[in-house]
N, C-alpha and C. Protein backbone atom coordinates (compact mmCIF):
# COMPACT_ATOMS: atom_id res chain seq x y z
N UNK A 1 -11.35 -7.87 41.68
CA UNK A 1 -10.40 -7.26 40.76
C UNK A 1 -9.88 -5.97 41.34
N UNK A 2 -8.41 -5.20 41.42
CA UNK A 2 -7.73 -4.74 41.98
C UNK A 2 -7.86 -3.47 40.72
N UNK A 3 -8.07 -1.99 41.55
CA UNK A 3 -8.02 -1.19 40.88
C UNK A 3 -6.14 -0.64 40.56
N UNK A 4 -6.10 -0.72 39.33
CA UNK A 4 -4.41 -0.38 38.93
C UNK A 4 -4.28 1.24 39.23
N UNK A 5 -4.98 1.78 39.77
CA UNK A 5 -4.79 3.38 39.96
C UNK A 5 -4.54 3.19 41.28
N UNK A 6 -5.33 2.52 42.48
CA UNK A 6 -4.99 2.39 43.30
C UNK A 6 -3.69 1.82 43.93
N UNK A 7 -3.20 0.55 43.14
CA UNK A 7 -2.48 -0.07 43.19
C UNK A 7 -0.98 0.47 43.47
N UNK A 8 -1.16 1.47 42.32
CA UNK A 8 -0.24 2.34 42.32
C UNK A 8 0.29 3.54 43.25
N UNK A 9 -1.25 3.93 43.80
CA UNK A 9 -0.73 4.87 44.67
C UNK A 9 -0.12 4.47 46.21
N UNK A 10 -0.90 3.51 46.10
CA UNK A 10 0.13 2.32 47.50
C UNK A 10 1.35 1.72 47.15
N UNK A 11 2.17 2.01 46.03
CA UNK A 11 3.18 1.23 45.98
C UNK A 11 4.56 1.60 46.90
N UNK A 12 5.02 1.19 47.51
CA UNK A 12 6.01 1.61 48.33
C UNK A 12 7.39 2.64 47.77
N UNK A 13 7.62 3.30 48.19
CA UNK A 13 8.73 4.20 47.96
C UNK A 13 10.08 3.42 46.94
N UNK A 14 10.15 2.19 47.68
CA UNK A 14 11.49 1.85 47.69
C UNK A 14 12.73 2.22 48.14
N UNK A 15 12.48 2.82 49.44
CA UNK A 15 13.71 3.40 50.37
C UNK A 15 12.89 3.56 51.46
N UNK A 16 14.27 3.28 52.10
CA UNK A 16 13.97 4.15 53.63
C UNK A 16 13.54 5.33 54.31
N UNK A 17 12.54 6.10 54.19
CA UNK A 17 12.51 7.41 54.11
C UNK A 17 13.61 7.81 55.85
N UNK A 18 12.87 7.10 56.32
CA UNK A 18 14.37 7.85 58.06
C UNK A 18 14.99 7.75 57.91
N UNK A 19 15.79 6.71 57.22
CA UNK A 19 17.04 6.58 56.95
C UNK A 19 17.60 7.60 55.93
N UNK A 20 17.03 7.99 54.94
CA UNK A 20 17.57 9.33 54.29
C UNK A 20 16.79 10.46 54.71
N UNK A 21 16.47 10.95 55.49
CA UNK A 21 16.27 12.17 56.40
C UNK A 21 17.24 11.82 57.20
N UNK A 22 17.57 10.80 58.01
CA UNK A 22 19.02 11.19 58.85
C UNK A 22 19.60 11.05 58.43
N UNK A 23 20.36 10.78 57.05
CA UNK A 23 21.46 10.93 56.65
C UNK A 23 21.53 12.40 55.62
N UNK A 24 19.97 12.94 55.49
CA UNK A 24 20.13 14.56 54.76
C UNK A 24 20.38 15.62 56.56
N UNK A 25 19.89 14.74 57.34
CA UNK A 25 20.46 15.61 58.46
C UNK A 25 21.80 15.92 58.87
N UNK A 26 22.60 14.70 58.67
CA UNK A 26 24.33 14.24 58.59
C UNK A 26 24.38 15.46 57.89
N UNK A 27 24.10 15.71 56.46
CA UNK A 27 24.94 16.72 55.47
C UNK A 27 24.23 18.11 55.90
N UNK A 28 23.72 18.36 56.28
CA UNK A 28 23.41 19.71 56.72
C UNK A 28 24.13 19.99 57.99
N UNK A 29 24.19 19.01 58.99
CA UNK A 29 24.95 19.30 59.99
C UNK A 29 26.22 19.38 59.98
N UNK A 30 26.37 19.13 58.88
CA UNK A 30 28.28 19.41 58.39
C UNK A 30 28.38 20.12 57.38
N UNK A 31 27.34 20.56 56.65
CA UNK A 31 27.94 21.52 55.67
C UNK A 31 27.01 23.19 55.76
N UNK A 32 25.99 22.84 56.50
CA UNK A 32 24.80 23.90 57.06
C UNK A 32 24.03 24.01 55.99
N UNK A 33 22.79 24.84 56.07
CA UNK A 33 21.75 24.87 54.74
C UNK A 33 22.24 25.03 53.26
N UNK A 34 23.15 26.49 53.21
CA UNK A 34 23.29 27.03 51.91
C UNK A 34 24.32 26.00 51.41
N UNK A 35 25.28 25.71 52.45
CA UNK A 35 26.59 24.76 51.98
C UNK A 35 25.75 23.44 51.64
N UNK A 36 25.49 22.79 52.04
CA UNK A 36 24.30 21.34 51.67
C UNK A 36 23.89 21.68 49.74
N UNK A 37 24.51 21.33 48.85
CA UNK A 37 23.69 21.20 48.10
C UNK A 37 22.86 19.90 47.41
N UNK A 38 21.94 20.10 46.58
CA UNK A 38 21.07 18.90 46.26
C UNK A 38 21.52 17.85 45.86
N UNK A 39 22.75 17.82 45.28
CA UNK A 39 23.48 16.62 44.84
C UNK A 39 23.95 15.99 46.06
N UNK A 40 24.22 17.10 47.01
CA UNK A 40 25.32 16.36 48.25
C UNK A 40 23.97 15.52 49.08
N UNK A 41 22.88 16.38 48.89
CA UNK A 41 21.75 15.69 49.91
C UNK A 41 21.33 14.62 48.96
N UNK A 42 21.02 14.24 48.11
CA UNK A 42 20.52 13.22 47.45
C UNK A 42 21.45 12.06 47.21
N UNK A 43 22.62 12.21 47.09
CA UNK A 43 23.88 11.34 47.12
C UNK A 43 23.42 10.93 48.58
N UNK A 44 23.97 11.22 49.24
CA UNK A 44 23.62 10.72 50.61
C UNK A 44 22.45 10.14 50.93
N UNK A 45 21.50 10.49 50.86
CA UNK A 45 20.24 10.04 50.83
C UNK A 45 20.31 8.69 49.80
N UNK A 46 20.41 8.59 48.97
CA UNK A 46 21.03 7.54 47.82
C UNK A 46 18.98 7.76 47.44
N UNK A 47 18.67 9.01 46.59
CA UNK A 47 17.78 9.33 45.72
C UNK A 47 17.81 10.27 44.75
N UNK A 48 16.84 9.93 44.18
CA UNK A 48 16.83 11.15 43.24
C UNK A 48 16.13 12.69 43.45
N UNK A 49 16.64 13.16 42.51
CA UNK A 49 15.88 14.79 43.43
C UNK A 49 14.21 14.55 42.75
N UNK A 50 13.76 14.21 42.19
CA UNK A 50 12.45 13.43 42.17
C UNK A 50 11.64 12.80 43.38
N UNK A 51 12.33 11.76 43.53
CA UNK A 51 12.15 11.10 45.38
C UNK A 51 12.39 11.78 46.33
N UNK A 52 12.90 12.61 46.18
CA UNK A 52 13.42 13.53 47.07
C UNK A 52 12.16 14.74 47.29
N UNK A 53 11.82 15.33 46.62
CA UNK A 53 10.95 16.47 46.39
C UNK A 53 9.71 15.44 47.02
N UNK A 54 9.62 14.22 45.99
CA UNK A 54 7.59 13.46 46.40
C UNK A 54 7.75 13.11 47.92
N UNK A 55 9.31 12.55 48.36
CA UNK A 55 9.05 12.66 50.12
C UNK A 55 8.70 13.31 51.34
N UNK A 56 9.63 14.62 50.49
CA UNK A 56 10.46 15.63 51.90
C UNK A 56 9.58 17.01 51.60
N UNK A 57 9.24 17.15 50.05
CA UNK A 57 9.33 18.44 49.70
C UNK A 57 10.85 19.49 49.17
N UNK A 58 10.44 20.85 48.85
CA UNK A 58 11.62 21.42 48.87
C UNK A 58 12.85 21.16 49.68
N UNK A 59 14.38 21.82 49.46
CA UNK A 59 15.15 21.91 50.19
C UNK A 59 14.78 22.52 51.20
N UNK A 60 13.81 23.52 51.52
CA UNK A 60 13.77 23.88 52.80
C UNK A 60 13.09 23.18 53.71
N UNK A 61 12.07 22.69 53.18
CA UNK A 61 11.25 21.44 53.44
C UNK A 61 11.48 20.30 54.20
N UNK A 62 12.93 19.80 53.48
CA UNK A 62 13.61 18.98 54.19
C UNK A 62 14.31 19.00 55.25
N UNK A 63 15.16 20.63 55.10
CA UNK A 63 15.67 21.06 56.05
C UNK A 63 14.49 21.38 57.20
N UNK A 64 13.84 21.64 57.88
CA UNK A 64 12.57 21.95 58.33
C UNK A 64 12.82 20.49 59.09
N UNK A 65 11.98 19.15 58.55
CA UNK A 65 12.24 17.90 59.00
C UNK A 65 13.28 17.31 59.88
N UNK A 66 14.62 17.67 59.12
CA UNK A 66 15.65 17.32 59.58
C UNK A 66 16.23 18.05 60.91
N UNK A 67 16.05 19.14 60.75
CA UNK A 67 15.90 19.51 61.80
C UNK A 67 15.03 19.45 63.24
N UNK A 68 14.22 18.91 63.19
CA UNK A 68 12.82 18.23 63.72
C UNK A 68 13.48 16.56 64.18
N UNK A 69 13.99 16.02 63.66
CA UNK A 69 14.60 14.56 63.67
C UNK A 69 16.36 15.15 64.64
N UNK A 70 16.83 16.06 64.20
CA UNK A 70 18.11 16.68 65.40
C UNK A 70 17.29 17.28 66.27
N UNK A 71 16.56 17.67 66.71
CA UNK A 71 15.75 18.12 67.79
C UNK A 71 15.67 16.56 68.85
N UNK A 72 15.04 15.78 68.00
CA UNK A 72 14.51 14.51 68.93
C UNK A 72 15.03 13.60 69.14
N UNK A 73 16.69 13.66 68.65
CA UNK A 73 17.72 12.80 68.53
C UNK A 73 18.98 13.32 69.12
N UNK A 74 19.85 14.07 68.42
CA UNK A 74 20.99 14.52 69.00
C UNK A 74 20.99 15.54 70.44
N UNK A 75 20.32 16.54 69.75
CA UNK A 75 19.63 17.94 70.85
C UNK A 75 18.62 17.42 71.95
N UNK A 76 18.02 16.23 72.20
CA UNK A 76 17.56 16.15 73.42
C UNK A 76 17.89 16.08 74.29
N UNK A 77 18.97 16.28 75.05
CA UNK A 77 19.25 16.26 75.84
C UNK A 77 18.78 17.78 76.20
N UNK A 78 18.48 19.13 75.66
CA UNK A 78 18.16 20.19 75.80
C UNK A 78 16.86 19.56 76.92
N UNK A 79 15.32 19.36 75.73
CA UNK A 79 14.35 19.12 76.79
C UNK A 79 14.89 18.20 77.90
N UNK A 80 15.25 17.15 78.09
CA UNK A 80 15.53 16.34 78.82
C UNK A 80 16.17 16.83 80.30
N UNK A 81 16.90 17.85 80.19
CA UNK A 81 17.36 18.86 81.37
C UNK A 81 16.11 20.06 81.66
N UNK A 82 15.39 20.15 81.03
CA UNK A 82 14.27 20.73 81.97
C UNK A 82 13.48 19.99 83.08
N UNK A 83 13.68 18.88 82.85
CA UNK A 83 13.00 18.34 84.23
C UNK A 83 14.08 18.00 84.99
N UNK A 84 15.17 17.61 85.04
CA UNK A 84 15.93 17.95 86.24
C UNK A 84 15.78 18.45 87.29
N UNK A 85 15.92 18.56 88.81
CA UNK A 85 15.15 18.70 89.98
C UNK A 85 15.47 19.95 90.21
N UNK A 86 16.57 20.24 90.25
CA UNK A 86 17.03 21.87 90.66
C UNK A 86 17.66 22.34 89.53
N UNK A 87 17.71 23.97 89.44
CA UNK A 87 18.07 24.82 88.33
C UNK A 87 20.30 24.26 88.56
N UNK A 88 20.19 23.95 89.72
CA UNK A 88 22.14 23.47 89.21
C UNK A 88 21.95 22.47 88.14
N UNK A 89 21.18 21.54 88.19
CA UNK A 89 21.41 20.39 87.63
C UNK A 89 20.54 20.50 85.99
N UNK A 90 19.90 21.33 86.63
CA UNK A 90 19.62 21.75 84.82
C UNK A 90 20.54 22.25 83.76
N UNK A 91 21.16 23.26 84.56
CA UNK A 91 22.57 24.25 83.65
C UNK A 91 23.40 22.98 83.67
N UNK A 92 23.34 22.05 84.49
CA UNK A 92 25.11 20.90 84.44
C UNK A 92 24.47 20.10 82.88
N UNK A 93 22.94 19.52 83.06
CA UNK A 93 22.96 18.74 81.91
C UNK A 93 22.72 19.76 80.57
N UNK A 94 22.70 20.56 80.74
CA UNK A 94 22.31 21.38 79.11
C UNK A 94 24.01 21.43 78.56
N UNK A 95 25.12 21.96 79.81
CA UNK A 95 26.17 22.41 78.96
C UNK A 95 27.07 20.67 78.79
N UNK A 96 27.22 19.87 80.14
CA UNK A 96 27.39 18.63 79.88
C UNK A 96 26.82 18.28 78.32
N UNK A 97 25.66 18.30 78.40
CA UNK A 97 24.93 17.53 76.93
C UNK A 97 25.42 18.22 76.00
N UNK A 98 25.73 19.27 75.87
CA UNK A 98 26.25 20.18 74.45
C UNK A 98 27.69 19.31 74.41
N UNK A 99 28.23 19.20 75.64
CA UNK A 99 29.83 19.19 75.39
C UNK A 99 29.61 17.35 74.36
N UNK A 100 28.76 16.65 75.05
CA UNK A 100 28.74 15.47 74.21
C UNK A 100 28.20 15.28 73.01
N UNK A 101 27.24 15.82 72.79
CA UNK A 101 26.39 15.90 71.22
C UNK A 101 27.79 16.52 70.24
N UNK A 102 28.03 17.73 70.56
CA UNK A 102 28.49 18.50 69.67
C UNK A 102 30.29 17.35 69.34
N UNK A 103 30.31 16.84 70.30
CA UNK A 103 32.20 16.08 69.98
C UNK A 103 32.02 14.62 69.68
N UNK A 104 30.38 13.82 69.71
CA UNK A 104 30.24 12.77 69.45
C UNK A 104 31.04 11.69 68.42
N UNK A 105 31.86 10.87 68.79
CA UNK A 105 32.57 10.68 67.26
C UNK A 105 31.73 10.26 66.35
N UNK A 106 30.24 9.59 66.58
CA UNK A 106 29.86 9.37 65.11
C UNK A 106 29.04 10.28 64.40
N UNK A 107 29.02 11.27 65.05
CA UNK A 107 28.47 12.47 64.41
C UNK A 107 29.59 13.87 64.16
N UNK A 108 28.47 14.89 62.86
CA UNK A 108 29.34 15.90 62.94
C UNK A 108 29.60 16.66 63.65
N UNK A 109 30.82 17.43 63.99
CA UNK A 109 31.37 18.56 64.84
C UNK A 109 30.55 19.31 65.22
N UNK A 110 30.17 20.38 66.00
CA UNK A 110 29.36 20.94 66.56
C UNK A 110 27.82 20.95 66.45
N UNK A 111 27.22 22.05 66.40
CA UNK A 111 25.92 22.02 65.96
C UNK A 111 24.90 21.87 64.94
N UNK A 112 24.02 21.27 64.63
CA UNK A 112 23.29 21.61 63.77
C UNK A 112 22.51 23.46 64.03
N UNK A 113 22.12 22.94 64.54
CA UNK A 113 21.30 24.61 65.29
C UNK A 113 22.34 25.71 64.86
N UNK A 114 23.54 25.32 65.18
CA UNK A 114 24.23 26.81 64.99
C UNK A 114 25.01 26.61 62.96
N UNK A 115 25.50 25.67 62.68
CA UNK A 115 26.32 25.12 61.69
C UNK A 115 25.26 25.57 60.54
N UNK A 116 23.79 25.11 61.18
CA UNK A 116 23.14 25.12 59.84
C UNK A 116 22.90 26.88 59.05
N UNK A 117 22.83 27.76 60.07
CA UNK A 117 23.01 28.98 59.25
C UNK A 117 24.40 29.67 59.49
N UNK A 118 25.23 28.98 59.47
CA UNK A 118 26.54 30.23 59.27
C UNK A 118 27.04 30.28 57.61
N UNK A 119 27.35 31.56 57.48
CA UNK A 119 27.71 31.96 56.17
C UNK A 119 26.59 31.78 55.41
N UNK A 120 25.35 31.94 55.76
CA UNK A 120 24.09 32.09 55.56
C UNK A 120 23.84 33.29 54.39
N UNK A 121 23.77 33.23 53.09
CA UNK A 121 22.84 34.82 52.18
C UNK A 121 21.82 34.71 51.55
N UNK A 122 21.54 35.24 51.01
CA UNK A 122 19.81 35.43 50.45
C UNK A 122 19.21 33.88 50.64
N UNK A 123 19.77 32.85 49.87
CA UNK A 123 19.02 31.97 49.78
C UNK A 123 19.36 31.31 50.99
N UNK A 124 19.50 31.39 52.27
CA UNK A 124 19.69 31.00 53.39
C UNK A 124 18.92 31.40 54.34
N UNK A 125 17.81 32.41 53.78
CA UNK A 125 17.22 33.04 54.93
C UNK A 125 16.24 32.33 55.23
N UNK A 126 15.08 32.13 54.75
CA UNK A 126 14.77 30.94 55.57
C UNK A 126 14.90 29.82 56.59
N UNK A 127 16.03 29.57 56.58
CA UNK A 127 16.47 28.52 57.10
C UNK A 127 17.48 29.27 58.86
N UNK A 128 17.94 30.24 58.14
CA UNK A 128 18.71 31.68 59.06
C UNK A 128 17.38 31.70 60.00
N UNK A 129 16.36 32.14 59.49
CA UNK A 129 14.82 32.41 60.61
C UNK A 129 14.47 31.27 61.46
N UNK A 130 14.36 30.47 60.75
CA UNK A 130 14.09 29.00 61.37
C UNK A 130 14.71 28.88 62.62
N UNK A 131 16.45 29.04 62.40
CA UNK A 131 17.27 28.43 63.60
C UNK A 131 17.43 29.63 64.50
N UNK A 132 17.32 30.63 64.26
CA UNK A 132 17.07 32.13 65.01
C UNK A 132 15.65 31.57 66.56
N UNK A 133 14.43 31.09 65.82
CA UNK A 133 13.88 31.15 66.30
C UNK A 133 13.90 29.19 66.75
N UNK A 134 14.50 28.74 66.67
CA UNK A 134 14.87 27.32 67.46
C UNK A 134 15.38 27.36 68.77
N UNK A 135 16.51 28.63 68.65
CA UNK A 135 17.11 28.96 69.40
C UNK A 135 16.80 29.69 70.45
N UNK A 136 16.01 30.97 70.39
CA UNK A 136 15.45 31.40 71.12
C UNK A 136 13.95 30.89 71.69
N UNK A 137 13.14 29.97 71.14
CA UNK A 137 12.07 28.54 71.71
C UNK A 137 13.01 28.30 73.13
N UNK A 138 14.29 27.61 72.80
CA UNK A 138 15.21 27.02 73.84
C UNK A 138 15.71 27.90 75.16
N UNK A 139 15.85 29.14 74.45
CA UNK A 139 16.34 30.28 76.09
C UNK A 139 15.03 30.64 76.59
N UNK A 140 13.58 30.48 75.53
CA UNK A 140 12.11 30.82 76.92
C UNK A 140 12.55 29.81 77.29
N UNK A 141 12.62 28.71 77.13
CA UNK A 141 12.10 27.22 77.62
C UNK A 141 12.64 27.36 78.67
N UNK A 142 14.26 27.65 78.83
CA UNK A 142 15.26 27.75 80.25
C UNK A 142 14.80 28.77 81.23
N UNK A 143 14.51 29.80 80.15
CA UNK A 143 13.94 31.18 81.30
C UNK A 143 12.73 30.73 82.01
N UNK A 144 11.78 30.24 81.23
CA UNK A 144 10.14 29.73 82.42
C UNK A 144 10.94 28.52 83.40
N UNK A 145 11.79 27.62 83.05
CA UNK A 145 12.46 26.65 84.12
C UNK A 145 13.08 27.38 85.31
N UNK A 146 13.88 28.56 84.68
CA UNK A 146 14.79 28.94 86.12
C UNK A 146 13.27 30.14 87.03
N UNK A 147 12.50 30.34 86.46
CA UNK A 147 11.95 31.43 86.83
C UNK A 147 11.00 30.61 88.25
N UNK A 148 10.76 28.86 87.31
CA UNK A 148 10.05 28.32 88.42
C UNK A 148 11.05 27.85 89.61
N UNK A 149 12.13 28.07 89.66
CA UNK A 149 13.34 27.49 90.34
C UNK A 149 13.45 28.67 91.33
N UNK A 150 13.11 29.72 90.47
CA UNK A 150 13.46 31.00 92.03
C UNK A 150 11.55 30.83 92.56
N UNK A 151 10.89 30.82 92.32
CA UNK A 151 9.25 30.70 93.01
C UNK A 151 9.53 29.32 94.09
N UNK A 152 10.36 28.46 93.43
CA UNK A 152 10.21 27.00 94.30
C UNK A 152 11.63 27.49 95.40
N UNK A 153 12.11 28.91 95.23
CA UNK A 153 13.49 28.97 95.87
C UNK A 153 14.81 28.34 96.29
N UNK A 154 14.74 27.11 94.55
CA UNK A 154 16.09 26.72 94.38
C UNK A 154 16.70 27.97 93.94
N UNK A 155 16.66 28.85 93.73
CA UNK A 155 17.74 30.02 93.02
C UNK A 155 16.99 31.30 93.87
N UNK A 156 17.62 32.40 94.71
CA UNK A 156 17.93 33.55 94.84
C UNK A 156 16.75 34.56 94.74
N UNK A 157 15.85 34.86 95.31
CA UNK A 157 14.92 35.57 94.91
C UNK A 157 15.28 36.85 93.98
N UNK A 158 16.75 37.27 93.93
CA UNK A 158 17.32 38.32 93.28
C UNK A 158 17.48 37.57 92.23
N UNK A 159 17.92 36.47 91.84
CA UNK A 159 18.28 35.99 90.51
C UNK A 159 16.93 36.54 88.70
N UNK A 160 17.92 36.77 88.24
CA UNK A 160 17.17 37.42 87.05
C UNK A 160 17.53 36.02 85.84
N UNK A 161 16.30 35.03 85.94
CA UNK A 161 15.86 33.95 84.84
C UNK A 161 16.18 34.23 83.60
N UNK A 162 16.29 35.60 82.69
CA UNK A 162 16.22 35.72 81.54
C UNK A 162 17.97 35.78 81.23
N UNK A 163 18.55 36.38 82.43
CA UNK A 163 20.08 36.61 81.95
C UNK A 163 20.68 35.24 82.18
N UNK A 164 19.82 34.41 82.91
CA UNK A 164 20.58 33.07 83.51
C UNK A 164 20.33 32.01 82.44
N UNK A 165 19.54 32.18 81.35
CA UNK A 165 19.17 31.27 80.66
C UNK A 165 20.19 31.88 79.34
N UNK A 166 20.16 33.12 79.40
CA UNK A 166 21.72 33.53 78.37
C UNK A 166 22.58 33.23 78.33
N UNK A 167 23.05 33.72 79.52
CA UNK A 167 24.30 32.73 80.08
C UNK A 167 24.57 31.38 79.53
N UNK A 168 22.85 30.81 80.08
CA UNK A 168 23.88 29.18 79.57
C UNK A 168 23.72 28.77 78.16
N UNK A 169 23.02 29.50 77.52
CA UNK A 169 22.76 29.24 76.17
C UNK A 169 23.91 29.40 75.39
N UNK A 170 24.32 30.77 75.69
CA UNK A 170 25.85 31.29 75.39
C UNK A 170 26.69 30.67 75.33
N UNK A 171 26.67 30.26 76.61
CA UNK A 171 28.14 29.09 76.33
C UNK A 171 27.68 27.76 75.66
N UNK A 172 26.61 27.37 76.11
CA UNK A 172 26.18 25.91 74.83
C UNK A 172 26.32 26.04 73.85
N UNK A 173 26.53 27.25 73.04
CA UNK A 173 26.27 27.27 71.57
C UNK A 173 28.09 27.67 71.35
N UNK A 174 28.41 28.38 72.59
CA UNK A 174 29.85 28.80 72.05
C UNK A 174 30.39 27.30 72.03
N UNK A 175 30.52 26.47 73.19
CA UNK A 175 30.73 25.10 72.91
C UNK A 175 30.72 24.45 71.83
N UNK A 176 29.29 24.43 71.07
CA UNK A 176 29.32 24.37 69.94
C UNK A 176 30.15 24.02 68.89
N UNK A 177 30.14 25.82 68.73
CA UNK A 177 31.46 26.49 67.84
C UNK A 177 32.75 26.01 67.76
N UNK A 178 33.10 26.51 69.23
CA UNK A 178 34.29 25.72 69.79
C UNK A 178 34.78 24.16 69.09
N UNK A 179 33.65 23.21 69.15
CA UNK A 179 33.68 21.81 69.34
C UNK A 179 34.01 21.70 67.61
N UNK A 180 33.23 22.67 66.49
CA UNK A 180 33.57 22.68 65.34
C UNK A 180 35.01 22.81 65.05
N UNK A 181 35.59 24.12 65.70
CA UNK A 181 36.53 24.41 65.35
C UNK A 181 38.05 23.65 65.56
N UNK A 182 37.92 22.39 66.58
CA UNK A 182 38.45 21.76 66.43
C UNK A 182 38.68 21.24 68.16
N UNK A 183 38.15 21.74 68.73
CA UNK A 183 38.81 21.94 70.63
C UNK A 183 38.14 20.63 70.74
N UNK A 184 38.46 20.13 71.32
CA UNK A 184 38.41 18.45 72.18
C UNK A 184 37.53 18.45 72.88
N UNK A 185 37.00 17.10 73.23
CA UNK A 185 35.76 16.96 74.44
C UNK A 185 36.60 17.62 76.07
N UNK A 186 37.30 16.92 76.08
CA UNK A 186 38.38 17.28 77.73
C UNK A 186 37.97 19.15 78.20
N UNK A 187 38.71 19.58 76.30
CA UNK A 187 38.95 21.28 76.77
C UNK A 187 37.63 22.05 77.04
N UNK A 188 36.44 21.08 76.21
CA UNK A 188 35.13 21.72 76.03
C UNK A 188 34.24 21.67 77.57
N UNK A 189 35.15 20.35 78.16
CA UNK A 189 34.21 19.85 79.58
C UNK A 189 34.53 21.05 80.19
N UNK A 190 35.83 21.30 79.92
CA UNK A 190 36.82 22.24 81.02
C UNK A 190 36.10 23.45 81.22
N UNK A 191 35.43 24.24 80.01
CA UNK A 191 34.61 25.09 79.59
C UNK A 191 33.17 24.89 80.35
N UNK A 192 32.88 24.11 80.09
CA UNK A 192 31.30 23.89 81.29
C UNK A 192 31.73 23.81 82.89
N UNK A 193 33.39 23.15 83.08
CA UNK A 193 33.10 23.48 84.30
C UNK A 193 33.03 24.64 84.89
N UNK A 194 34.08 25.15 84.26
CA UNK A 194 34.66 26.66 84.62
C UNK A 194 32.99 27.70 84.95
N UNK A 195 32.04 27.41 83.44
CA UNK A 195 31.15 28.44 83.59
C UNK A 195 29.84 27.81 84.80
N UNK A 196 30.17 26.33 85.18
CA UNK A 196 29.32 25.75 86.10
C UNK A 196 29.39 26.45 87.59
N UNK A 197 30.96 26.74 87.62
CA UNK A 197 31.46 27.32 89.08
C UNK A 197 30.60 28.60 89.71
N UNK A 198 30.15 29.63 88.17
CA UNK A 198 29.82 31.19 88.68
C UNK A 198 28.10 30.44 89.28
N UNK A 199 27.61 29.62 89.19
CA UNK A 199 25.90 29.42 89.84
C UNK A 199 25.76 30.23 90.54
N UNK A 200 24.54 30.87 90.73
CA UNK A 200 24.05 31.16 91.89
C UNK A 200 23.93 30.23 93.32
N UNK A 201 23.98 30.73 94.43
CA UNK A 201 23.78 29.61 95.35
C UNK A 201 21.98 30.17 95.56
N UNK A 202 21.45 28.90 96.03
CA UNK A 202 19.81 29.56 96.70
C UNK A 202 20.20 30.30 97.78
């Protein structure tokens, strides 16, 4: 005989939970944290803010996740250019990969990382800290890469790792922006090449 308490607590969701985390990721990446509200995420999600809360947790909660799921989906190409063999070919796939994530047609316009806190206030801060520090995770990550690139003397024993990982961050994220605001894949490539040209040579 089958305990009905148990029964219950195994009963299945009745949804997809990935499937509505990437589609609460869709609406944050197009409307950013504070702009995302619960109707817009739960519509999308096709739940209730009930199901919503027993899955994900809070809105920040979710946001947190979803962001975690654009990390390992759209934005990989970030880690994925740290192993690249030489520090050229690292900076080509980070700003290359921005120029494609961010103009993808089946996704939204630029960034999550950057989209999700702009026009960010009180009740945004959280989420403002979060991507503050996503972001800067990503320029150590480049700075310990280029730093091993001048020790292995692909790059310049003069080269300074911390400004070189600014650099390209800078423009990945201005890309970004850019890619939101409406500029084309072509003009955005044009933009990585241009800032590909200043490299250091070893």
């Amino acid at each position: 005989m089958t305990n009905p308490g148990k029964a219950h607590l195994g009963r299945p969701r009745g949804f997809d939970a990935d499937e509505a985390l990437r589609r609460a990721m869709l609406v944050f990446w197009e409307h950013g944290y504070e702009g995302a509200s619960l109707a817009d995420l739960t519509g999308a999600m096709g739940i209730t803010k009930t199901s919503m809360y027993a899955a994900f947790g809070n809105k920040e909660q979710l946001f947190r996740k979803a962001l975690a799921l654009y990390d390992e989906g759209p934005a990989s190409y970030g880690p994925r250019a740290w192993a690249e063999p030489t520090a050229a070919k690292v900076a080509a796939a980070i700003l290359n990969g921005a120029v494609e994530a961010t103009t993808a047609p089946d996704w939204p316009r630029g960034c999550l990382g950057v989209q999700g806190s702009l026009a960010a206030g009180e009740l945004g801060h959280p989420a403002r800290e979060l991507l503050v520090e996503w972001r800067n995770a990503a320029r150590r990550a480049l700075e310990k890469r280029f730093q091993r690139a001048i020790d292995e003397r692909d790059l310049p024993p003069d080269a300074d790792p911390a400004r070189l990982a600014r650099y390209i961050m800078t423009v990945a994220f201005g890309i970004a922006v850019e890619a939101a605001s409406g500029a084309t894949r072509e003009e955005l490539q044009e933009v990585a090449d241009t800032a590909l040209r200043n490299w250091p040579d070893a």
